[in-house]
Protein backbone atom coordinates (compact mmCIF):
# COMPACT_ATOMS: atom_id res chain seq x y z
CA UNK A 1 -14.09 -17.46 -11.67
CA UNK A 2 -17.56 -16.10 -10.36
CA UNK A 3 -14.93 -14.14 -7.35
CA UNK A 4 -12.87 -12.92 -9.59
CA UNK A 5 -15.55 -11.20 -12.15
CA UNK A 6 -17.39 -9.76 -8.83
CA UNK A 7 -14.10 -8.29 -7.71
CA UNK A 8 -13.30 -6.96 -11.39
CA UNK A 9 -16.73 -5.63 -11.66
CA UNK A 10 -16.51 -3.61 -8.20
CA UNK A 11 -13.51 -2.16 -8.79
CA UNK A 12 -15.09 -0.74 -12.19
CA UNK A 13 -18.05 0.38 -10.25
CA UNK A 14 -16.54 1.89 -7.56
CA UNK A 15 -14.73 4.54 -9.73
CA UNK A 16 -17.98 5.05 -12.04
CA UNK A 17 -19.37 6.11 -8.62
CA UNK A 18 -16.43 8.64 -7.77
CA UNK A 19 -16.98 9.74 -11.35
CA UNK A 20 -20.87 10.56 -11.27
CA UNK A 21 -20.43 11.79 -7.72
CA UNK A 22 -18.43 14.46 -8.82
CA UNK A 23 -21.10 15.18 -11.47
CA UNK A 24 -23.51 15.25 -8.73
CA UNK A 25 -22.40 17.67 -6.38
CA UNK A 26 -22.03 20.72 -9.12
CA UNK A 27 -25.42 20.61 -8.55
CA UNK A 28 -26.17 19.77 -4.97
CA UNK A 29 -24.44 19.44 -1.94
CA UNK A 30 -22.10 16.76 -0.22
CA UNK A 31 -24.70 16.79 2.83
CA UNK A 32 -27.51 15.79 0.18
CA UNK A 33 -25.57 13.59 -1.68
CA UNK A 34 -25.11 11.65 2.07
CA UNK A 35 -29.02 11.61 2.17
CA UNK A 36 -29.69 9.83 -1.14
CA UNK A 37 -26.86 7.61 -1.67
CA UNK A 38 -26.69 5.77 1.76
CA UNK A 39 -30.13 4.09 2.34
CA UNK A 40 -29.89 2.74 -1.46
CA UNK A 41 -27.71 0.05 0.07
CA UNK A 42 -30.35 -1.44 2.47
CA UNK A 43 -32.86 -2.63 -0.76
CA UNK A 44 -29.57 -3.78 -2.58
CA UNK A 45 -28.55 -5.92 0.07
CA UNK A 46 -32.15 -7.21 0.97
CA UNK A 47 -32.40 -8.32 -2.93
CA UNK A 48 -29.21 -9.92 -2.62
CA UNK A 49 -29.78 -11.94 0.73
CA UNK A 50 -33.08 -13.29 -0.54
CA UNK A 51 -31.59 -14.08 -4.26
CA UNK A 52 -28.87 -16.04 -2.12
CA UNK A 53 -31.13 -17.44 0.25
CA UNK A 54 -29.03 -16.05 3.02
CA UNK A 55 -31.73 -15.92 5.69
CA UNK A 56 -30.51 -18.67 8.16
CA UNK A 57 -27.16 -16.54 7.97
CA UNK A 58 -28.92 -14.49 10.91
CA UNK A 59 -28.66 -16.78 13.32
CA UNK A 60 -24.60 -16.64 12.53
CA UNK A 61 -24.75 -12.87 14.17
CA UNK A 62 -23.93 -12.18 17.77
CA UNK A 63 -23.69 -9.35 19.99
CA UNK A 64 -20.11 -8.54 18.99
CA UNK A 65 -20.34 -9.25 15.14
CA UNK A 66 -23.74 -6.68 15.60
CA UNK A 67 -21.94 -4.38 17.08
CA UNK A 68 -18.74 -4.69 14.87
CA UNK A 69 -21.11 -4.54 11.29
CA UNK A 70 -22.68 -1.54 12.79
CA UNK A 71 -19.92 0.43 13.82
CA UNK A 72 -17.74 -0.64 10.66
CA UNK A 73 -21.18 0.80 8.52
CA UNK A 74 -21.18 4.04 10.28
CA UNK A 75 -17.80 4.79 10.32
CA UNK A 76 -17.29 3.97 6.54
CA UNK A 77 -20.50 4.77 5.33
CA UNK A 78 -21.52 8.03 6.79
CA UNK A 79 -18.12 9.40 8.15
CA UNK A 80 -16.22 7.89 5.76
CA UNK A 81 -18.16 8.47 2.61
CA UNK A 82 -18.88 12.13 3.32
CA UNK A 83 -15.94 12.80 4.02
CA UNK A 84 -14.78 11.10 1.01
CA UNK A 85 -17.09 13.16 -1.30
CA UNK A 86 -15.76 16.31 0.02
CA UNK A 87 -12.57 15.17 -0.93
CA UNK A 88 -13.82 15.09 -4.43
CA UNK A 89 -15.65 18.55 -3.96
CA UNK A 90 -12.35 19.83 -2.95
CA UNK A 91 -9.80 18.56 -5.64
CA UNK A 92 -12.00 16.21 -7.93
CA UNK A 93 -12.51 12.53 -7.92
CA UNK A 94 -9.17 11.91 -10.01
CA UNK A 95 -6.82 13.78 -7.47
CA UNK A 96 -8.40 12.53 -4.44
CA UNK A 97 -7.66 8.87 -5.16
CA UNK A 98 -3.84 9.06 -3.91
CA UNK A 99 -4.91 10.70 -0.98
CA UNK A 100 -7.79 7.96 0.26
CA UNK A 101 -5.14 5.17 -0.84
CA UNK A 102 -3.48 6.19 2.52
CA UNK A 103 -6.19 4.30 4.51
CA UNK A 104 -4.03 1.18 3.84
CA UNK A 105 -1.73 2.65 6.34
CA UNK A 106 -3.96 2.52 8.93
CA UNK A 107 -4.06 -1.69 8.23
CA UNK A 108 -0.28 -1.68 8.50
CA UNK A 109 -0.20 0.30 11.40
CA UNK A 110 -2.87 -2.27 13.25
CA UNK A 111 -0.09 -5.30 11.38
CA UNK A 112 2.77 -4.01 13.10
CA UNK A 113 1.82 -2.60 16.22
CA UNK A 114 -1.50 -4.37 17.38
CA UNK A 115 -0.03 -8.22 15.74
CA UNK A 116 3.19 -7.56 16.49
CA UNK A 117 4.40 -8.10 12.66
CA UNK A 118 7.61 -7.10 11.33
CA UNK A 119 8.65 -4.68 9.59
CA UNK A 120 11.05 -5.34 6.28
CA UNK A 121 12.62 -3.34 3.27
CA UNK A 122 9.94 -3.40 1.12
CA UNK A 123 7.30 -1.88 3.73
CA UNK A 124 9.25 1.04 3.84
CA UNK A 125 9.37 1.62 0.39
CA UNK A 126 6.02 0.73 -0.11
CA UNK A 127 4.77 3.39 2.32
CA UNK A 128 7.26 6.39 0.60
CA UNK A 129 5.63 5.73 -2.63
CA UNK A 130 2.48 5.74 -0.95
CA UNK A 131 3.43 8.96 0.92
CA UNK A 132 4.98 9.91 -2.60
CA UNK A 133 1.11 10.15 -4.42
CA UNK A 134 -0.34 12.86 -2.31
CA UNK A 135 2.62 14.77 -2.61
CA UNK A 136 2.47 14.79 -6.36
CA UNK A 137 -0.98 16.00 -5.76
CA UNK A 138 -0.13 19.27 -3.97
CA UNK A 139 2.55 19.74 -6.40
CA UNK A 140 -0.38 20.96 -8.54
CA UNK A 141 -1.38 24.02 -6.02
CA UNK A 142 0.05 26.75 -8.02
CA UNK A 143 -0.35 25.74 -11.17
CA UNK A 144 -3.55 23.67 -11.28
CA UNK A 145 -5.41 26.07 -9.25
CA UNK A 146 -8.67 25.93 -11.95
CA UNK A 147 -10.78 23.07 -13.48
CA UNK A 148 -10.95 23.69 -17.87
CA UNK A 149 -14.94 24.32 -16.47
CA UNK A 150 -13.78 26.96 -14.68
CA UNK A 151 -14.01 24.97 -11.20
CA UNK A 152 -11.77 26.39 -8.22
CA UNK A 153 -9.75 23.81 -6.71
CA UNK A 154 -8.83 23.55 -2.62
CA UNK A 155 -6.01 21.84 -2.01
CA UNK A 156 -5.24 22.34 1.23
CA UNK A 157 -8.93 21.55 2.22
CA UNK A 158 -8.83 18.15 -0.47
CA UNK A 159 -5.99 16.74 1.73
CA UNK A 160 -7.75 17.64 5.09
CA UNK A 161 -10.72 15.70 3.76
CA UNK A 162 -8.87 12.91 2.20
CA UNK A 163 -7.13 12.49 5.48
CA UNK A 164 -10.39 11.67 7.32
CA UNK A 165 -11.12 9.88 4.50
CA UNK A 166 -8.52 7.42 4.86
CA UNK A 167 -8.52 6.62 8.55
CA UNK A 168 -12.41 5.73 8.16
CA UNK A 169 -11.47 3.20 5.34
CA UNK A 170 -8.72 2.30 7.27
CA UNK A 171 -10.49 1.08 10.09
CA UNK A 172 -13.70 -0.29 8.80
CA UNK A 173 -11.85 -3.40 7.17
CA UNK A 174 -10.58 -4.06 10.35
CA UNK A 175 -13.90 -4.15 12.28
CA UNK A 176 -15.86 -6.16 9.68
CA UNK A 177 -12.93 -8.51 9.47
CA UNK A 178 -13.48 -8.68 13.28
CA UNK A 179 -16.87 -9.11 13.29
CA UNK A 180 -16.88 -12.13 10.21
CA UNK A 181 -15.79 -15.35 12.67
CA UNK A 182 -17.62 -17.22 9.45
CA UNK A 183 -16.09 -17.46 6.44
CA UNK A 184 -19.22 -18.08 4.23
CA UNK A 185 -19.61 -15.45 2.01
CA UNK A 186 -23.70 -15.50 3.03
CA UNK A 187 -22.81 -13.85 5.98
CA UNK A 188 -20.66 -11.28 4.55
CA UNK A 189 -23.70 -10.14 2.97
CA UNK A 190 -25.74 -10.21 6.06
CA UNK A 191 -22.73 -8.27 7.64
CA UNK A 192 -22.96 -5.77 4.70
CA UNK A 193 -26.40 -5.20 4.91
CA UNK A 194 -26.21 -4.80 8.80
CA UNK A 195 -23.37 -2.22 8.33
CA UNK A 196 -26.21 -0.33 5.65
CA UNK A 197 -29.08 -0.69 8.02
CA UNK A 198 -27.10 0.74 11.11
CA UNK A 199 -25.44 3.63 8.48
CA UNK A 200 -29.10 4.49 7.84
CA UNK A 201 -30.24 4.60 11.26
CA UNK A 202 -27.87 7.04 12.33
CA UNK A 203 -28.17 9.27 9.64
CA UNK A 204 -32.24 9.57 10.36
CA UNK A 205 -30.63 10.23 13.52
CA UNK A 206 -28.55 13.02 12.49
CA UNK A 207 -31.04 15.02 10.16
CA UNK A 208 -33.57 14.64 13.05
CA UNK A 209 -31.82 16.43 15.33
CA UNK A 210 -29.46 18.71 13.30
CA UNK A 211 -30.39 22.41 12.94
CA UNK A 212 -30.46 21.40 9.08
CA UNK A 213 -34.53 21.93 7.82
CA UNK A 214 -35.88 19.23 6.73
CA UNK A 215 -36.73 21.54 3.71
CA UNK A 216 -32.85 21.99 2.41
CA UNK A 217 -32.61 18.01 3.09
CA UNK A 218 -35.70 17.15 0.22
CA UNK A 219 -35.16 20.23 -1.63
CA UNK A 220 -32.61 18.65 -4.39
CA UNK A 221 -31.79 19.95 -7.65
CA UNK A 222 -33.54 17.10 -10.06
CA UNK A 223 -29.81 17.16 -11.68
CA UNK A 224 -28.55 16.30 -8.56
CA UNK A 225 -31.11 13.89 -7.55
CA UNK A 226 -30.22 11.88 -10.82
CA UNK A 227 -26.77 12.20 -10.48
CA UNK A 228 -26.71 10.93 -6.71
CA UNK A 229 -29.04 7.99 -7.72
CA UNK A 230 -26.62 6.61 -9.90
CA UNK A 231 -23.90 7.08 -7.46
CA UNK A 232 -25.40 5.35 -4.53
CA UNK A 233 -26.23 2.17 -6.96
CA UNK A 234 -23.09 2.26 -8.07
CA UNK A 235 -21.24 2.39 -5.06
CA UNK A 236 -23.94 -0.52 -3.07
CA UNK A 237 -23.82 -2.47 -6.39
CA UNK A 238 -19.72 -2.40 -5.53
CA UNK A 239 -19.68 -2.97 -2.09
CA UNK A 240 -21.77 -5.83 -2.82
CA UNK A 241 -19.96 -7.53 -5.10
CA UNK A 242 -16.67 -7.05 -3.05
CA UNK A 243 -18.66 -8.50 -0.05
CA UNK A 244 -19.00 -11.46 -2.80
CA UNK A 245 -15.51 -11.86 -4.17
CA UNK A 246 -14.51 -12.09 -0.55
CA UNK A 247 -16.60 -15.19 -0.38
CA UNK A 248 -14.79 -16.76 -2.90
CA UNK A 249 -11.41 -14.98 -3.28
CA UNK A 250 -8.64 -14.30 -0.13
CA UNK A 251 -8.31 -10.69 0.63
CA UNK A 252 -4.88 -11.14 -1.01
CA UNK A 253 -6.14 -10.90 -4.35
CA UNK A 254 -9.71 -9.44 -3.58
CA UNK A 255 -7.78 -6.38 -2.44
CA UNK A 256 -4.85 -5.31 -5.57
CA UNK A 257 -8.00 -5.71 -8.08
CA UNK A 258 -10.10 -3.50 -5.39
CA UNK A 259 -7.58 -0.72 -4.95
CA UNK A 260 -6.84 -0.61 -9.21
CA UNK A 261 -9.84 1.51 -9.03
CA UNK A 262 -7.90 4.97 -8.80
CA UNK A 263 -7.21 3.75 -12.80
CA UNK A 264 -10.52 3.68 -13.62
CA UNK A 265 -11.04 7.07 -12.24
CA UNK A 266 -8.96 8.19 -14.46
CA UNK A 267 -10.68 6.61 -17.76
CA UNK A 268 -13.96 7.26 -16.57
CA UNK A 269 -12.95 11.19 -15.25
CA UNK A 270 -11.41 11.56 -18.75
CA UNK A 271 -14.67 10.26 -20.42
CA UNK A 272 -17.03 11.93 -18.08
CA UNK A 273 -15.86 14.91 -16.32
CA UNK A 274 -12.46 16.29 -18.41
CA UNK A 275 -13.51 19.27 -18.22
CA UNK A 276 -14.15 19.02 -14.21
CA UNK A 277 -11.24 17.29 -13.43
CA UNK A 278 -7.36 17.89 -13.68
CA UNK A 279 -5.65 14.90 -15.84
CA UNK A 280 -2.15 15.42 -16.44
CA UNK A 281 1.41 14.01 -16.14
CA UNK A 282 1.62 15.03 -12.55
CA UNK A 283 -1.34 13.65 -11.50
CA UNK A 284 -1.04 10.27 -13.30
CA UNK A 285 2.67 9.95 -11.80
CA UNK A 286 1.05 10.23 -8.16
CA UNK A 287 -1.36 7.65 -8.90
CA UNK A 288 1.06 5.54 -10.63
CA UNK A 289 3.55 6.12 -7.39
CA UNK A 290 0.26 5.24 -5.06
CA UNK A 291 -0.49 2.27 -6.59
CA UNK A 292 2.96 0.77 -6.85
CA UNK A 293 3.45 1.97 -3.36
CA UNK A 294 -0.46 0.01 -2.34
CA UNK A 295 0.63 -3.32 -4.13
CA UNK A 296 3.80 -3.49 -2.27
CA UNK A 297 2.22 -3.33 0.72
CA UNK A 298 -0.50 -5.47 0.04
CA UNK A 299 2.22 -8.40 -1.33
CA UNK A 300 3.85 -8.01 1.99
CA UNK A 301 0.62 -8.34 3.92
CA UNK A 302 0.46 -11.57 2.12
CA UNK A 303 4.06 -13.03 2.63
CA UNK A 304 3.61 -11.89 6.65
């Protein structure tokens, strides 16, 4: 039960954090929004290893699973994140979800041609109706060219992003699942923390010696400073508890609960941002095609 409420509970937060992202960055930019929202992850995860008394977990980590948390927390959580947020710059957080659902091809892909696994009827179709979402999406180029707030749209841009997007959350799974030769869920935690620490390091790294001042870095709008706070709790708060829910859940079910997210978007987008965000038969029938198309897949993974 306790798996399957943390798993519930991330999906929910995970599209709250989509939602006041794209709040947050009408006032500030995606570079800024990387700044704020990353290293909130490192004091989430330290309250949650010493509430779970995870401590002797370290001495689970090796070289490799060090290596493997870090990479999988730079490549999702600074690559993949910003690129994610431009996504939602680009077309809002609604239409972007179809588009970042694609990263599950990248776990197929590494299935079938890295394990060797086959291939069957209802792969294919999975993958068209995952291939079917985006394409709803650019339906709306020429006639959703405008937010009701008066917000231009970039498609072409959105799907350029979203692309990125999608191979960074495509591969990160793979290394942490890699790097997690335990199966207690303390050390997924350690593991997710690791991955935080090593996403912060590198981006002190990168402001350090970018040709960005570290003037435009601090210099926030306050509206964008609240904003970006609630998104990075938000989106720690629901990597943590999917961290959890793997401890006590397989990835089977952890996962179709995890990806349901790109429905909550909607509610929350509709709640939140209407007037920033285009809602509309089109764009639900993409996300309803993606979604079909991502449980498909995932039942398959399961039956391999």
């Amino acid at each position: 039960m306790t798996g399957l409420f943390c798993a519930i509970i991330s999906a929910i937060a995970f599209a709250a954090n989509d939602t006041a992202l794209r709040r947050g960055i009408l006032y500030a930019s995606v570079y800024q929004s990387i700044i704020v929202t990353v290293p909130i992850g490192v004091p989430l995860f330290l309250i949650a290893i010493v509430a779970f008394r995870c401590w002797s977990s370290f001495s689970l980590l090796n070289l490799n699973s060090l290596l493997l948390f870090s990479s999988a927390g730079i490549i999702h959580f600074v690559f993949g994140r910003y690129f994610g947020y431009k996504t939602i710059e680009s077309i809002g957080a609604t239409q972007a979800g179809p588009i970042v659902q694609l990263g599950l091809l990248i776990s197929l892909f590494t299935a079938f041609f890295i394990l060797g696994e086959v291939i069957t009827f209802l792969h294919i179709i999975g993958i068209a109706l995952l291939l079917m979402g985006p394409l709803f999406i650019l339906f709306g180029k020429q006639n959703d060219k405008y937010t009701k707030s008066g917000i231009k749209l970039n498609y072409n841009k959105g799907l350029m992003w979203g692309m990125m997007c999608a191979f960074c959350y495509g591969i990160s799974p793979l290394l942490i699942k890699l790097a997690l030769h335990s199966g207690d869920f303390k050390f997924t935690i350690i593991g997710g923390f690791v991955a935080y620490l090593s996403a912060m390091i590198f981006l002190i790294f990168i402001v350090l010696f970018s040709r960005v001042s570290l003037k435009e870095v601090v210099s926030i709008n306050v509206d964008g400073i609240k904003w970006f706070t609630i998104t990075g709790i938000l989106g720690s708060s629901a990597q943590l508890l999917r961290f959890i829910a793997l401890g006590f859940l397989p990835i089977s079910i952890v996962e179709p609960i995890h990806r349901s997210s790109i429905v909550f978007r909607v509610l929350f987008g509709y709640l939140i941002n209407r007037k920033h965000e285009i809602i509309n038969l089109r764009v639900l029938s993409g996300i309803a095609l993606s979604l079909v198309g991502v449980y498909l897949l995932i039942l398959q993974l399961d039956l391999s």
